[in-house]
C-alpha atoms as a PDB file:
ATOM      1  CA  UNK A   1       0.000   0.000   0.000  1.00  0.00           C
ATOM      2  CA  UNK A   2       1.440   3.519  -0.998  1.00  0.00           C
ATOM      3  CA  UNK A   3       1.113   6.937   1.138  1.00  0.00           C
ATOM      4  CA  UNK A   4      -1.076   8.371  -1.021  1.00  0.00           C
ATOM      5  CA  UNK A   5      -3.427   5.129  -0.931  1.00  0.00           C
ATOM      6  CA  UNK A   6      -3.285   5.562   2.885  1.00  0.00           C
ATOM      7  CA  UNK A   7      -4.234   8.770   2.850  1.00  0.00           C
ATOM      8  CA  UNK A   8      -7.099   8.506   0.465  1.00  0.00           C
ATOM      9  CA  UNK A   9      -8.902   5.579   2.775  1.00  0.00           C
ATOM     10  CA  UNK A  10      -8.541   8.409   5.859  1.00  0.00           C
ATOM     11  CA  UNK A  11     -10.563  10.879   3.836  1.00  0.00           C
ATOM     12  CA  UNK A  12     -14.233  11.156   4.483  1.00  0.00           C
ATOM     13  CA  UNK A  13     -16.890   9.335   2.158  1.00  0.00           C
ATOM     14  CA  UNK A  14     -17.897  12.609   0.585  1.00  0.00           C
ATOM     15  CA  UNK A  15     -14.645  13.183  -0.967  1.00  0.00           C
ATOM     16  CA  UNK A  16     -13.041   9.946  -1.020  1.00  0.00           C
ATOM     17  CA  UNK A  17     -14.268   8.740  -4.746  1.00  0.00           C
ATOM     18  CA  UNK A  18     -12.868  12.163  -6.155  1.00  0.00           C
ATOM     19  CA  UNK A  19      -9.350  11.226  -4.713  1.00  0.00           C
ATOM     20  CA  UNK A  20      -9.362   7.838  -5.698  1.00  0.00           C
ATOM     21  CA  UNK A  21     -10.598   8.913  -9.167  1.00  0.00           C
ATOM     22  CA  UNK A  22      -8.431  12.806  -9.830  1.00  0.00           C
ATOM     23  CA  UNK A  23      -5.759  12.006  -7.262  1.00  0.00           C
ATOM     24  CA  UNK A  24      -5.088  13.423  -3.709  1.00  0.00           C
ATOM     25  CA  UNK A  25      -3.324  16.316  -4.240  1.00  0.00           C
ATOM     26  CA  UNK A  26      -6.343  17.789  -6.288  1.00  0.00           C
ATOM     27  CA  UNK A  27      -8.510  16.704  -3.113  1.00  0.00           C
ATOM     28  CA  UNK A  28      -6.002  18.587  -0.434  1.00  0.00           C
ATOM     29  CA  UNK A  29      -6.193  21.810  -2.837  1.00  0.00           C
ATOM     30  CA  UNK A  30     -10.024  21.711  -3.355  1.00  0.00           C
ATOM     31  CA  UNK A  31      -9.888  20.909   1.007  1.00  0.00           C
ATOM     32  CA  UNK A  32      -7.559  23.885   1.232  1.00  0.00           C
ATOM     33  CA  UNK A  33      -9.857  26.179  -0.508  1.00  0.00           C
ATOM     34  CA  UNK A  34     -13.656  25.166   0.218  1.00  0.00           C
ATOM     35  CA  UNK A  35     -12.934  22.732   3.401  1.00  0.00           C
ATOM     36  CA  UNK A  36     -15.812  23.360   5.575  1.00  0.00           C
ATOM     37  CA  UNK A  37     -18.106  24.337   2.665  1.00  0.00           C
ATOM     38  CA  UNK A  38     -21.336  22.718   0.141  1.00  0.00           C
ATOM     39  CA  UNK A  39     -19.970  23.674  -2.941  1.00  0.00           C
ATOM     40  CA  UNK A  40     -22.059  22.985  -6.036  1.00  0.00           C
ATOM     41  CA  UNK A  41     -19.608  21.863  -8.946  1.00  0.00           C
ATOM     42  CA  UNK A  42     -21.395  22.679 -12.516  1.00  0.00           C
ATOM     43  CA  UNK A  43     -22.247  20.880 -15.328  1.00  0.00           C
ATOM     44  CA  UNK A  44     -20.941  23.626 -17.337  1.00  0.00           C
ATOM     45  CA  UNK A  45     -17.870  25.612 -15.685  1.00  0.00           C
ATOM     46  CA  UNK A  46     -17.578  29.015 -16.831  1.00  0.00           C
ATOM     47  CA  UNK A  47     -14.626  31.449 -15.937  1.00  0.00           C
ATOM     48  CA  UNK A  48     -16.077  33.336 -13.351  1.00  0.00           C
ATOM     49  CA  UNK A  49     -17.466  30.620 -10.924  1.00  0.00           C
ATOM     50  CA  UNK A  50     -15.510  29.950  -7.434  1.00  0.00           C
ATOM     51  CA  UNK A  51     -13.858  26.197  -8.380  1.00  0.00           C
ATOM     52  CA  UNK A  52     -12.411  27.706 -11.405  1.00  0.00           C
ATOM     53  CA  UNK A  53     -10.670  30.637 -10.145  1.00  0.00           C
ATOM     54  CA  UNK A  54      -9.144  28.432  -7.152  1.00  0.00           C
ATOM     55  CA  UNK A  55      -7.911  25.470  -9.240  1.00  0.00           C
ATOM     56  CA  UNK A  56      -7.242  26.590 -12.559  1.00  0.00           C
ATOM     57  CA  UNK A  57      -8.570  25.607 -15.563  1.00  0.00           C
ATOM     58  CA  UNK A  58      -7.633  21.909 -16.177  1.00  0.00           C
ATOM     59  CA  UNK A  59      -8.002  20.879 -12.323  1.00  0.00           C
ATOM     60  CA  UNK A  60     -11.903  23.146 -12.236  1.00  0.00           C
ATOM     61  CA  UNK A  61     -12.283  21.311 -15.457  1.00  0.00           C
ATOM     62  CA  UNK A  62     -11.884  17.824 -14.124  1.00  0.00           C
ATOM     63  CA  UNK A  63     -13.607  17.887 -11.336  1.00  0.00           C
ATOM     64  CA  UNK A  64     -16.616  19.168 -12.888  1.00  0.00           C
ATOM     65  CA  UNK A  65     -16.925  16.308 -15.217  1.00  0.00           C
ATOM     66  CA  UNK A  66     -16.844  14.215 -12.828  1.00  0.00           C
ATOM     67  CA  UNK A  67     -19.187  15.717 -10.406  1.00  0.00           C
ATOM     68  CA  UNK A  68     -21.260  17.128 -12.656  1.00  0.00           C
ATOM     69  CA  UNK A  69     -23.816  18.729 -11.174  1.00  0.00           C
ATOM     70  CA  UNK A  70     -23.672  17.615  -8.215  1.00  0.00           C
ATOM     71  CA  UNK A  71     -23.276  19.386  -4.412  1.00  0.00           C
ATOM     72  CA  UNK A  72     -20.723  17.881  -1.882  1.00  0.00           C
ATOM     73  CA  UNK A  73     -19.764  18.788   1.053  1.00  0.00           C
ATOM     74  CA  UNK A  74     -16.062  19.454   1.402  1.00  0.00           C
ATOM     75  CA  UNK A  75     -14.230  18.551   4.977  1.00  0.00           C
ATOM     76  CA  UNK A  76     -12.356  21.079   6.226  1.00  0.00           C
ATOM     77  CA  UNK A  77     -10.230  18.232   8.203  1.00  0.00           C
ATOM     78  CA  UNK A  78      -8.899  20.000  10.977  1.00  0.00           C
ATOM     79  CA  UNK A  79      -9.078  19.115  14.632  1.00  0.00           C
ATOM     80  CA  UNK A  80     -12.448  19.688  16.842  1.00  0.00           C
ATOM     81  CA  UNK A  81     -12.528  22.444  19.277  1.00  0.00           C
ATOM     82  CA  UNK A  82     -15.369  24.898  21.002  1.00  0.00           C
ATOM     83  CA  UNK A  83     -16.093  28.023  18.640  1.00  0.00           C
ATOM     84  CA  UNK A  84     -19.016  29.131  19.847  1.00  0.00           C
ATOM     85  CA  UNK A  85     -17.867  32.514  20.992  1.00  0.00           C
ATOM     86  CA  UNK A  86     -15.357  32.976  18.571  1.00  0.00           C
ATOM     87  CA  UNK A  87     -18.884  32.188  15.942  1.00  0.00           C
ATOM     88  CA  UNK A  88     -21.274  35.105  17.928  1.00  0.00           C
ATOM     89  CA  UNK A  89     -18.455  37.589  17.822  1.00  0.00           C
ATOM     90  CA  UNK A  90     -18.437  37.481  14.442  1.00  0.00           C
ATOM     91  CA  UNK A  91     -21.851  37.013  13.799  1.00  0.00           C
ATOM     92  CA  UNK A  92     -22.220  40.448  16.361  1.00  0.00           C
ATOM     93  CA  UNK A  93     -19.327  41.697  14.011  1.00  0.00           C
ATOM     94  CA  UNK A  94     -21.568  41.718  10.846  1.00  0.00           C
ATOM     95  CA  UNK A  95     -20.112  38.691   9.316  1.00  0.00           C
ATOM     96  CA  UNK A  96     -22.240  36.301   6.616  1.00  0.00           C
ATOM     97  CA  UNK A  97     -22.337  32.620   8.240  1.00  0.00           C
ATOM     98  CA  UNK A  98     -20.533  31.301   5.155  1.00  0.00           C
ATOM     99  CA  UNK A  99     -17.346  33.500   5.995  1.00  0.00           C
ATOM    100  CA  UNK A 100     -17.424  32.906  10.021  1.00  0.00           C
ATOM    101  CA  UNK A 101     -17.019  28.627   8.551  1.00  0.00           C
ATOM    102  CA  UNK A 102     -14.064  29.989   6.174  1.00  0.00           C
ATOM    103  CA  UNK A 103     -12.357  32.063   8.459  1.00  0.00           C
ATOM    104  CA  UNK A 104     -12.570  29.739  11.317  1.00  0.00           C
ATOM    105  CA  UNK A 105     -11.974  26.497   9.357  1.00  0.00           C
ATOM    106  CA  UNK A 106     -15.549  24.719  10.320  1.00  0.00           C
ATOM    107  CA  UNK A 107     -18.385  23.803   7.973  1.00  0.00           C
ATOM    108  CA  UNK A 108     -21.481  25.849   7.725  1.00  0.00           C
ATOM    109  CA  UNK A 109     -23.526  23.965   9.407  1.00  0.00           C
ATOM    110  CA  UNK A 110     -21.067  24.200  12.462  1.00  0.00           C
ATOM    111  CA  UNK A 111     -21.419  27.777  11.959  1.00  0.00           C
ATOM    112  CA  UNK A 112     -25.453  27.179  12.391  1.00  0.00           C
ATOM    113  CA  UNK A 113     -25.288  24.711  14.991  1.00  0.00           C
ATOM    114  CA  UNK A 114     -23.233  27.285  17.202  1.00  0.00           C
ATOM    115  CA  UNK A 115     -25.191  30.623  16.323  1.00  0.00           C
ATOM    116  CA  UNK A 116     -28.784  28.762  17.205  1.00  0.00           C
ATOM    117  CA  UNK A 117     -27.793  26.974  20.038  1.00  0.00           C
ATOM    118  CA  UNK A 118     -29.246  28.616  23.322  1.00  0.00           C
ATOM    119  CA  UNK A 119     -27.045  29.018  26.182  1.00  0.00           C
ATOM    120  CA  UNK A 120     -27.550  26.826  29.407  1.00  0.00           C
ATOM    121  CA  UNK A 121     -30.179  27.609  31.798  1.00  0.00           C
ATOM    122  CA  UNK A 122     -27.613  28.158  34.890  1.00  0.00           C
ATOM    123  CA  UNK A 123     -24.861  30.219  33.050  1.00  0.00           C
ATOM    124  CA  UNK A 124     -25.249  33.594  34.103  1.00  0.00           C
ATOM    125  CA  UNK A 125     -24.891  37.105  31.557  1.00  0.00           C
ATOM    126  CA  UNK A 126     -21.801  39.221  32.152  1.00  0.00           C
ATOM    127  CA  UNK A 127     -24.383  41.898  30.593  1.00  0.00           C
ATOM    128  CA  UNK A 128     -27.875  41.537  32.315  1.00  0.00           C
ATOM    129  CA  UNK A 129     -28.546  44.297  35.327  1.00  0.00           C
ATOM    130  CA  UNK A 130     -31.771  43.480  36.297  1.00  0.00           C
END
């Protein structure tokens, strides 16, 4: 068994069939820029559109074809920890949900989970004078 077929079997199900299929160092560069993210990959990739721009032209191109159409969702692959402030302070900061997952290297629905969840019942507000 090579490195590289290693690797691949440590990857996630939704992205493990593109690296067995494209390679794994086309999966780590689509992980490094839309880990965390649903991307949408196009039947028909045009200039302009997110995938192309990051990967280039032949890369974009290859991994349309073979997704065609279809919506993944990309790990982000990096190690579990508590974000929930770190998610309201930039949710209080005027940030879009999809940029708190990129800038903190979560998915989305992380993001979500975090910004809904209600805080327990005994923890008391710094900010509440009643």
């Amino acid at each position: 068994m090579t490195d590289d077929s290693v690797a691949v079997a440590g990857l996630p199900k939704s992205i493990r069939d593109v690296a067995e299929t494209l390679g794994l160092p086309l999966v780590l560069n689509v992980i490094h820029h839309f880990g965390g993210q649903e991307i949408k990959f196009p039947k028909f990739l045009k200039e302009d559109h997110p995938v192309y721009r990051a990967l280039g032209k032949d890369d974009a191109t290859a991994l349309c074809n073979f997704l065609s159409g279809e919506m993944i969702y990309v790990p982000h692959m990096r190690q579990r920890r508590s974000i929930r402030m770190d998610v309201l302070a930039l949710e209080d900061a005027g940030r879009e949900r999809r940029e708190i997952a990129r800038i903190l290297g979560v998915s989305q629905r992380h993001v979500r989970r975090m910004a809904n969840k209600t805080p327990p019942a005994n923890q008391l507000s710094l900010f509440d004078f009643d």
